[in-house]
Structure formats: C-alpha cells, structure tokens
N, C-alpha and C. Protein backbone atom coordinates (compact mmCIF):
# COMPACT_ATOMS: atom_id res chain seq x y z
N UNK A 1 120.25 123.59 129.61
CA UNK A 1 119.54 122.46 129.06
C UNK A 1 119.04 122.76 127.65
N UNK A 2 118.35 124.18 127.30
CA UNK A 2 117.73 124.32 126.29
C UNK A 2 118.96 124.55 125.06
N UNK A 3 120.39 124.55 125.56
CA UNK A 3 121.44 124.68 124.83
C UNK A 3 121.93 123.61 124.31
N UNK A 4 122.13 122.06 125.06
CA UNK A 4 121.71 120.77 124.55
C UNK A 4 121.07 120.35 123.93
N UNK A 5 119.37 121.02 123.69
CA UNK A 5 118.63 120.51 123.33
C UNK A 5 118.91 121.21 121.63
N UNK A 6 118.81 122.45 121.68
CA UNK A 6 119.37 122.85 120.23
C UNK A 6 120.32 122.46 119.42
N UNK A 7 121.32 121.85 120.19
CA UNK A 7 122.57 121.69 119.67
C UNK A 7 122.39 120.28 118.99
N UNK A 8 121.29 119.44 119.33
CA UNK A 8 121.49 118.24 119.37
C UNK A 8 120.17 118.29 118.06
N UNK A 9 119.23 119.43 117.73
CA UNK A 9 118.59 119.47 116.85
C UNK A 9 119.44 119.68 115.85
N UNK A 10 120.19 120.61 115.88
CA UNK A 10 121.29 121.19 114.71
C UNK A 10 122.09 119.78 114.26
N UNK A 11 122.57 119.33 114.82
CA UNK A 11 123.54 118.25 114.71
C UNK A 11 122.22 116.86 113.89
N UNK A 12 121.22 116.90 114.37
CA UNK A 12 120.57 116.17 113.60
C UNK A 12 119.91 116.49 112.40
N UNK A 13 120.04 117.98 112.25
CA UNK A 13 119.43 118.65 111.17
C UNK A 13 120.67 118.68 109.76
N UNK A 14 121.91 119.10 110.60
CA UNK A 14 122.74 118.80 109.96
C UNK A 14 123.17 117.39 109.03
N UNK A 15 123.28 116.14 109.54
CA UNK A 15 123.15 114.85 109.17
C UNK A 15 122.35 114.82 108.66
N UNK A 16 121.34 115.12 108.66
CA UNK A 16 120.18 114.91 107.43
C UNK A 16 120.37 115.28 106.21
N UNK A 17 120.64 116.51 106.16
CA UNK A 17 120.81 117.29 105.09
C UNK A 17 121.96 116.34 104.42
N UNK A 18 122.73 116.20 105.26
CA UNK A 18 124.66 115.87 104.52
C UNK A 18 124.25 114.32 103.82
N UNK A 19 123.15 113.61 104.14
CA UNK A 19 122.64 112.05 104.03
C UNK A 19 121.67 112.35 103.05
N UNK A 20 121.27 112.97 102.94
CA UNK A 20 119.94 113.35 101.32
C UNK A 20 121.19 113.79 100.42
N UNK A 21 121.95 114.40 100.72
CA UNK A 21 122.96 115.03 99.38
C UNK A 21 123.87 113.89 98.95
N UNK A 22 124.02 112.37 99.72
CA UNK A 22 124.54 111.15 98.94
C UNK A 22 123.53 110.69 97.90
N UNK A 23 122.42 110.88 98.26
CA UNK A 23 121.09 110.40 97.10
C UNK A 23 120.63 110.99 96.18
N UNK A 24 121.10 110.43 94.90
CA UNK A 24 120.91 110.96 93.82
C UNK A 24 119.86 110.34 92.96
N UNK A 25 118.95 111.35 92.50
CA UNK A 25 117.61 110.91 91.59
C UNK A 25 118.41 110.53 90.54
N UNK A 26 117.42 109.53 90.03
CA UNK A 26 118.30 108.54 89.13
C UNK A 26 118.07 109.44 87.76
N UNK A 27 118.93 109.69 86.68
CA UNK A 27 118.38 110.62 85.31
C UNK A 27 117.09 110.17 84.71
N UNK A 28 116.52 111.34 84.74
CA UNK A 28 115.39 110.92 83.60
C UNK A 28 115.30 110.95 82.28
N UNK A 29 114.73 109.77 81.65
CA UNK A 29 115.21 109.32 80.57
C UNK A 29 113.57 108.95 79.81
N UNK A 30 113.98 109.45 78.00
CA UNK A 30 112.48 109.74 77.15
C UNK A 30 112.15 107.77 77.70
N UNK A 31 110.91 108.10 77.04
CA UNK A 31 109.82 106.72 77.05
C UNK A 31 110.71 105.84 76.31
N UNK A 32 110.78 104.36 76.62
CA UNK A 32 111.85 104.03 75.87
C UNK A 32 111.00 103.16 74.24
N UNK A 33 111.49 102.89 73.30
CA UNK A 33 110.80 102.01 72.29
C UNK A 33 111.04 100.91 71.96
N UNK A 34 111.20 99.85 73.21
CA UNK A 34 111.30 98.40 73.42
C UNK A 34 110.43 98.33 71.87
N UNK A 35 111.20 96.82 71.43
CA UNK A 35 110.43 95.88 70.34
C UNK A 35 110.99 94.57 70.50
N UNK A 36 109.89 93.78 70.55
CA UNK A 36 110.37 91.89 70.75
C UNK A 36 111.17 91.60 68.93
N UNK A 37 111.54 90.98 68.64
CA UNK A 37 111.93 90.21 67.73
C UNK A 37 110.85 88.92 67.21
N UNK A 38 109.77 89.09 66.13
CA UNK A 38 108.92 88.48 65.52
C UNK A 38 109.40 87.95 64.63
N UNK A 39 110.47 87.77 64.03
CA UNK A 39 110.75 87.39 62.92
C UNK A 39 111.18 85.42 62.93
N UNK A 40 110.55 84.91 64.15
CA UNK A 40 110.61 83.66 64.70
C UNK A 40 112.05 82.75 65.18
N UNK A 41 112.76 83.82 65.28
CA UNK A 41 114.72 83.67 65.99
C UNK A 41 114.29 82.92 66.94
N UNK A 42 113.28 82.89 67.46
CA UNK A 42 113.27 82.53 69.15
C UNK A 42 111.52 82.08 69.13
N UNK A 43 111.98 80.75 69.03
CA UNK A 43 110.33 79.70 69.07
C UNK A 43 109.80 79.51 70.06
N UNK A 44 110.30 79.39 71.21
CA UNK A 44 109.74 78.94 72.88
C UNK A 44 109.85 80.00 73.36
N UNK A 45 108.72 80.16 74.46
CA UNK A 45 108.24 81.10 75.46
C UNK A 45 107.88 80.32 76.57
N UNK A 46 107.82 81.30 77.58
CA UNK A 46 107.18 81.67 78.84
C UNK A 46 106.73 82.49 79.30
N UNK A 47 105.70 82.19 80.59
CA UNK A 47 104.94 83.59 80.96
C UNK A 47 105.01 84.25 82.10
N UNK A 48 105.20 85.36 82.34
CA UNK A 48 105.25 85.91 83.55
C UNK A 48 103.94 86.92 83.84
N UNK A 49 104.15 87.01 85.09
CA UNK A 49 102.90 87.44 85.66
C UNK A 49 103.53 88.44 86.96
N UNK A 50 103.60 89.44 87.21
CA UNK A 50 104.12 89.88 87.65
C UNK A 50 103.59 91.37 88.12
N UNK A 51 103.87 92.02 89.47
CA UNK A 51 103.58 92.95 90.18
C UNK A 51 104.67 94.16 90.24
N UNK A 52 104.81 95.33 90.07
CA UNK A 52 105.21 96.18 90.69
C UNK A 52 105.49 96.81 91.77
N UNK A 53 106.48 97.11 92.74
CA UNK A 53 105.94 97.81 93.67
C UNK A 53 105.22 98.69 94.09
N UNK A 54 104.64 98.67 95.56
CA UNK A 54 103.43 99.72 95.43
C UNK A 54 103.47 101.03 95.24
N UNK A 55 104.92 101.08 95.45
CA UNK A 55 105.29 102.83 95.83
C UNK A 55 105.39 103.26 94.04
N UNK A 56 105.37 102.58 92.99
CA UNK A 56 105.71 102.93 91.86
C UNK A 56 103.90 102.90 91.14
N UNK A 57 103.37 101.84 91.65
CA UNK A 57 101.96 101.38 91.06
C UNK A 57 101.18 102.38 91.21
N UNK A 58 101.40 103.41 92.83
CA UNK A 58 100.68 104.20 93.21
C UNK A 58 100.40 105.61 91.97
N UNK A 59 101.58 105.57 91.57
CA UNK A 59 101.70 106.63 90.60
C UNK A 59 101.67 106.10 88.92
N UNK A 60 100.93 104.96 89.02
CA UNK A 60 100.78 104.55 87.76
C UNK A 60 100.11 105.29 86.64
N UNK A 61 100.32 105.69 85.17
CA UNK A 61 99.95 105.65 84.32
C UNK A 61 99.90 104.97 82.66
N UNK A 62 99.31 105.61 82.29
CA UNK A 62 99.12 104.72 80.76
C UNK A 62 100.74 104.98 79.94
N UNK A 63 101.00 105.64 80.13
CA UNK A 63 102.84 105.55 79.58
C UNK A 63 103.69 104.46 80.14
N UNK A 64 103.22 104.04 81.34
CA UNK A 64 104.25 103.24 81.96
C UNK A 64 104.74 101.99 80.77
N UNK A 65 105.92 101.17 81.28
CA UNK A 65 106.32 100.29 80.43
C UNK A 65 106.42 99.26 80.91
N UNK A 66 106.65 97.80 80.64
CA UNK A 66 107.27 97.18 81.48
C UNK A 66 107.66 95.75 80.45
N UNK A 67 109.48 96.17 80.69
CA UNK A 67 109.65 94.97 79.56
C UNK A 67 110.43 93.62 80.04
N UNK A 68 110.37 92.76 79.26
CA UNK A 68 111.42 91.87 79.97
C UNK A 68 113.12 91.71 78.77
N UNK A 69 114.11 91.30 79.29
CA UNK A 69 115.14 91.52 78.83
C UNK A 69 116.12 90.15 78.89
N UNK A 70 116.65 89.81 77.76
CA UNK A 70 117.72 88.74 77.93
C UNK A 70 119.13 89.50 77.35
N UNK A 71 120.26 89.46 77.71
CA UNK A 71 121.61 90.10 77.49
C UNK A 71 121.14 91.29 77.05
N UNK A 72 120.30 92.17 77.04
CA UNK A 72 120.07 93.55 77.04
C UNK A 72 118.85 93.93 75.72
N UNK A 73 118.48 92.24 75.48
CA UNK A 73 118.01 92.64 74.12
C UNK A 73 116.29 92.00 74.47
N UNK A 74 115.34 92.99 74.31
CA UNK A 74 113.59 92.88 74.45
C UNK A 74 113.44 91.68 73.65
N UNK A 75 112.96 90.87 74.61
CA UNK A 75 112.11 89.63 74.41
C UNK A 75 110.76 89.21 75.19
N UNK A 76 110.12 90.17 75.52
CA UNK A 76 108.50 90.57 75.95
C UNK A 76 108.73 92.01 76.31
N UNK A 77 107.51 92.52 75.70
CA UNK A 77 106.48 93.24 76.97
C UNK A 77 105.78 92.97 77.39
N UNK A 78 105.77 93.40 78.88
CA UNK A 78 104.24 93.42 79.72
C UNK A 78 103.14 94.32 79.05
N UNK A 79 101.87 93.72 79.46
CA UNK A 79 100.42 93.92 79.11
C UNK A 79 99.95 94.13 80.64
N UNK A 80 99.43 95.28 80.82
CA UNK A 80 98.84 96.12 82.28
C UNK A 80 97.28 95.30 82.23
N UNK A 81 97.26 94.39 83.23
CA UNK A 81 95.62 94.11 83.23
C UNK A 81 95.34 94.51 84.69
N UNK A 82 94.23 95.01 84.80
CA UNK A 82 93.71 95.55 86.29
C UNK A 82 92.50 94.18 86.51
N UNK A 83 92.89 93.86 88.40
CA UNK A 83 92.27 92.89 88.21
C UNK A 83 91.64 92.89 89.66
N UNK A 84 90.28 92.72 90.35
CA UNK A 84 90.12 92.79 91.68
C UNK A 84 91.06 92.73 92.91
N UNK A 85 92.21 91.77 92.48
CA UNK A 85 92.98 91.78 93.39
C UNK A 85 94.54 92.82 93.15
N UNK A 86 94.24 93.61 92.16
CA UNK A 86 95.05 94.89 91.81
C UNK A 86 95.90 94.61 90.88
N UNK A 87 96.84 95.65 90.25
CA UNK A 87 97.21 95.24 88.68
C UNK A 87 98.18 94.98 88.74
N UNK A 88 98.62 93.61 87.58
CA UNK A 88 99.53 93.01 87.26
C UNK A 88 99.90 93.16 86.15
N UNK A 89 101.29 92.82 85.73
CA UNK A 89 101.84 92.96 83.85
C UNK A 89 101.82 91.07 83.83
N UNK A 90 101.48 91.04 82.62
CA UNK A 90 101.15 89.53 81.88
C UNK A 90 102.47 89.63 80.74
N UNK A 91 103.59 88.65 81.04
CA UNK A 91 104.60 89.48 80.05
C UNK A 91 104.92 87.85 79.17
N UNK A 92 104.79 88.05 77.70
CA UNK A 92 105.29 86.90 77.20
C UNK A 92 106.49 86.95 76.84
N UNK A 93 107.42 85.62 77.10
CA UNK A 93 108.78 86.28 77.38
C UNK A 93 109.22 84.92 76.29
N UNK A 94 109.79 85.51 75.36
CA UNK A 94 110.74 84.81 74.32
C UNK A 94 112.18 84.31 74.34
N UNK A 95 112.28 83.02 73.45
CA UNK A 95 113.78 82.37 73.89
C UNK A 95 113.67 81.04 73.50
N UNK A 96 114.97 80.99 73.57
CA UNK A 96 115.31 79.72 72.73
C UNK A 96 115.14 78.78 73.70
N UNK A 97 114.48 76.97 72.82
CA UNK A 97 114.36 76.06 74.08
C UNK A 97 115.33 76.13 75.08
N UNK A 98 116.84 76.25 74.38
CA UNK A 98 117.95 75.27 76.00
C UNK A 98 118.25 77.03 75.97
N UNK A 99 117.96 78.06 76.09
CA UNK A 99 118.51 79.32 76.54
C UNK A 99 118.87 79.30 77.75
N UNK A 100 120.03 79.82 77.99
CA UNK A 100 121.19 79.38 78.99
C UNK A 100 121.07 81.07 80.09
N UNK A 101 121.05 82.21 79.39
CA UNK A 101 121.11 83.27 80.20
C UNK A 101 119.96 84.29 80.69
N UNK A 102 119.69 84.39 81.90
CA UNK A 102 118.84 84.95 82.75
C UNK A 102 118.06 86.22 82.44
N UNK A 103 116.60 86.61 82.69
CA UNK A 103 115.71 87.28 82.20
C UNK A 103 115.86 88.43 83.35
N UNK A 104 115.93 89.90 82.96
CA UNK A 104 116.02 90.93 84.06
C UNK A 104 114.59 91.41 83.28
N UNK A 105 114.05 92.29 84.22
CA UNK A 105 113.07 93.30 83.72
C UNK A 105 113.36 94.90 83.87
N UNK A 106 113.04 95.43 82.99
CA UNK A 106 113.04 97.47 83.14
C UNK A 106 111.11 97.43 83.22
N UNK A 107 111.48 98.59 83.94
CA UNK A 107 110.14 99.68 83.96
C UNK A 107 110.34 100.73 84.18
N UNK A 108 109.83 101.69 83.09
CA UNK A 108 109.77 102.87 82.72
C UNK A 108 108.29 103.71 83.36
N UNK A 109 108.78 104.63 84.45
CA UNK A 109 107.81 105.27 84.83
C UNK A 109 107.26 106.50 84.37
N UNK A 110 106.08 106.55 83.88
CA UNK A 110 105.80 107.62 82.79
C UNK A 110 105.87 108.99 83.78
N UNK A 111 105.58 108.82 84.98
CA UNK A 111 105.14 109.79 85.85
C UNK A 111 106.51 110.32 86.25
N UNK A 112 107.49 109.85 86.73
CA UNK A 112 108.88 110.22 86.86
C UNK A 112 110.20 110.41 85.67
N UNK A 113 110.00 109.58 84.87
CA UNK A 113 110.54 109.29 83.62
C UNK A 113 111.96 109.07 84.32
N UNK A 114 111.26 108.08 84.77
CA UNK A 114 112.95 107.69 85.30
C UNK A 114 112.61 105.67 85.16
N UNK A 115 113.70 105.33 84.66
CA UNK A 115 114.17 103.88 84.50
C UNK A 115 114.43 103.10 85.91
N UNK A 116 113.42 101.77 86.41
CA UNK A 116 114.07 101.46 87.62
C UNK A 116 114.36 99.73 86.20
N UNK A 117 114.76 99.29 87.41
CA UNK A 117 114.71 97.42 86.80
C UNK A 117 115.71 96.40 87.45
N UNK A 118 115.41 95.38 87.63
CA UNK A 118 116.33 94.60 87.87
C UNK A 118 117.42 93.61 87.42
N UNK A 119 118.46 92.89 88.68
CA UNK A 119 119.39 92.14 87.82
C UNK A 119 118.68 90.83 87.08
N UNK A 120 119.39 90.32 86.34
CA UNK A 120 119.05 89.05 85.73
C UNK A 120 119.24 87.83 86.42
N UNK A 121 117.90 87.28 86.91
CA UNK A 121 117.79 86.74 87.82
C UNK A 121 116.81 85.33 87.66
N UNK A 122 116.09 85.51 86.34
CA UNK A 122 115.20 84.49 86.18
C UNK A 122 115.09 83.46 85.17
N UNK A 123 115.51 82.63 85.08
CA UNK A 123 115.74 81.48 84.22
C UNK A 123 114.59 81.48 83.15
N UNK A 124 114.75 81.39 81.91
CA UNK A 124 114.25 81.26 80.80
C UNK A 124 113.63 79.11 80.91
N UNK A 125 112.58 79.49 81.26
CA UNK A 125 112.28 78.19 80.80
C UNK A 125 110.82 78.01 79.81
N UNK A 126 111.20 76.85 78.78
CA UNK A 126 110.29 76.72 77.46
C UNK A 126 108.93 76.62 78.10
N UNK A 127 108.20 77.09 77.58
CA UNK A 127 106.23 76.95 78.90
C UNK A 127 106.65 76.87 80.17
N UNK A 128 107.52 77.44 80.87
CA UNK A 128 107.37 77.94 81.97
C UNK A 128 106.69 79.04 82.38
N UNK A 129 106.16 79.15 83.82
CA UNK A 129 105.54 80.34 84.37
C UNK A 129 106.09 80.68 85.08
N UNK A 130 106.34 82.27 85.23
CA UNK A 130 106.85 82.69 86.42
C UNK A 130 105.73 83.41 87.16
N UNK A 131 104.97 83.10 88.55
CA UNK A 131 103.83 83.93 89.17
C UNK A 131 102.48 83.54 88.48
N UNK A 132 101.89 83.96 89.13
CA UNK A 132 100.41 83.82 88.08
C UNK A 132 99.02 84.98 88.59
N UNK A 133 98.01 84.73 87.78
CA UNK A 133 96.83 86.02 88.31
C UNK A 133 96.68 86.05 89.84
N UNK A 134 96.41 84.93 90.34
CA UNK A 134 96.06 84.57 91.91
C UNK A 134 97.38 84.93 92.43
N UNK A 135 98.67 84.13 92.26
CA UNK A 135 99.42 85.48 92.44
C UNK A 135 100.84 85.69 92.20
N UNK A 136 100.84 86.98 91.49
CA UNK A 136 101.98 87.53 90.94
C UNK A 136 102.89 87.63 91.77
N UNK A 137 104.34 87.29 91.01
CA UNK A 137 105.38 87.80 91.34
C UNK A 137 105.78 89.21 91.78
N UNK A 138 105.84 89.71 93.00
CA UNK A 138 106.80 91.43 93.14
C UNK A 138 107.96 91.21 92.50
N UNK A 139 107.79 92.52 91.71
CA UNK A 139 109.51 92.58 91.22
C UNK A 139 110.47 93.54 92.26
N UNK A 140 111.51 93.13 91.97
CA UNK A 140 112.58 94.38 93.37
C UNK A 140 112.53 94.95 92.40
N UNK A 141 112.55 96.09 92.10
CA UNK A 141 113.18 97.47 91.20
C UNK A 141 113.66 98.40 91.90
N UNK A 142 115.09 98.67 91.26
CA UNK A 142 115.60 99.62 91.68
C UNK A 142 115.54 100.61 90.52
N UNK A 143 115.97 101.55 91.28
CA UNK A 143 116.29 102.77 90.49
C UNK A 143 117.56 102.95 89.42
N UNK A 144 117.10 103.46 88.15
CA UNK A 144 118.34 103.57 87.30
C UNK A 144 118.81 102.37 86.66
N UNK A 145 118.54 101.28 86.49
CA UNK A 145 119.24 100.27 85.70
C UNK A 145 118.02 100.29 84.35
C-alpha cells in the first residue's frame, strides 16, 4: 500500500514540475516612457476610470504605469488616485471625434518590471466614460503584451 501511495506522490510531483516548466515569466522590461500627443492632432476625449487587478494592486508602487493605447500609439495616461473604496487610474483618453479603432491598455509593474495589458477592446467614444469612481472598470491583464 505504502508503495502506491509513493508512487502516486512521485507521479504527482512529477507533473507538477513538467506543468511549471510550460510557464514562462513574461521578460522584464525598463519603465517604459509613454507620452500623449499635445500638439492638438486629436481634439475629443474620454474618460476612463478604471481598476487593476488585485493580485497586481497588492504589490503596487509609485513606478507603476498605466497607459491607454490606440494602434500602439499613447493617447492617455492613468493618474493613481487612492480612494476609500481602493485605488483606481483616472485615464484621459484622446482621439479623434468618428475614431474608428479600439483602445487597449499596458501596465507596467514597477515591482516586477514586467509588462501585462490588454487586447483592444474599447471603443473610443467623444465624452464618453468608461467606469467611474463609485465604480471602476477591472481591467483583464495579462502578462507580456
């Protein structure tokens, strides 16, 4: 019996190991130096309001980043406000009135220095809001984009 019972630890000890070695930490990468475009290309905005996940928030610091993105090119950063009901990024997000292609976000974790962010998923609309203080949007972030 106690020969079953080992065998069946090994065999699960084994799979473990062989299932952590498909998962790869995503590269870590310097602080990045997002900049919006001021030069008034892009007259209409919207605002987002938006949450992190907790598992990333937990390890929050003052390096962190958090930008928003249209075809790869910074058109807000988030602004970190801490707020009784816990902290959110306030992100003003730039674009043309009839802008046709979808807003992804990056966040840069100062504590890991690793890049998570998501696909482009959120419609650019002129004084639109996405989320608000009472309550923010979660973003999915993954790792590495």
């Amino acid at each position: 019996m106690n020969k079953y019972i080992l065998s069946a630890v090994l065999l699960l000890f084994a799979a473990g190991t062989y299932s952590c070695k498909k998962h790869k930490n995503p590269p870590k990468v310097p602080p990045p130096q997002w900049k919006v475009d001021t030069s008034g290309k892009y007259p209409a905005s919207m605002t987002a309001v938006v949450r992190i996940p907790d598992y990333l928030m937990q390890h929050g610091q003052p390096g962190d980043q958090l930008g928003a993105f249209i075809n790869g090119e910074c058109r807000g950063i988030g602004k970190l406000i801490k707020l009784d009901a816990g902290d959110v990024y306030f992100v003003l997000i730039i674009g043309e009135a009839a802008e046709q292609d979808k807003v992804s976000f990056s966040y840069y974790s100062a504590y890991s220095s690793y890049m998570y962010g998501t696909s482009p998923f959120l419609d650019f609309t002129m004084d639109g809001n996405y989320g608000t203080a009472d309550h923010p949007e979660k973003l999915a972030l993954t790792p590495g984009k």
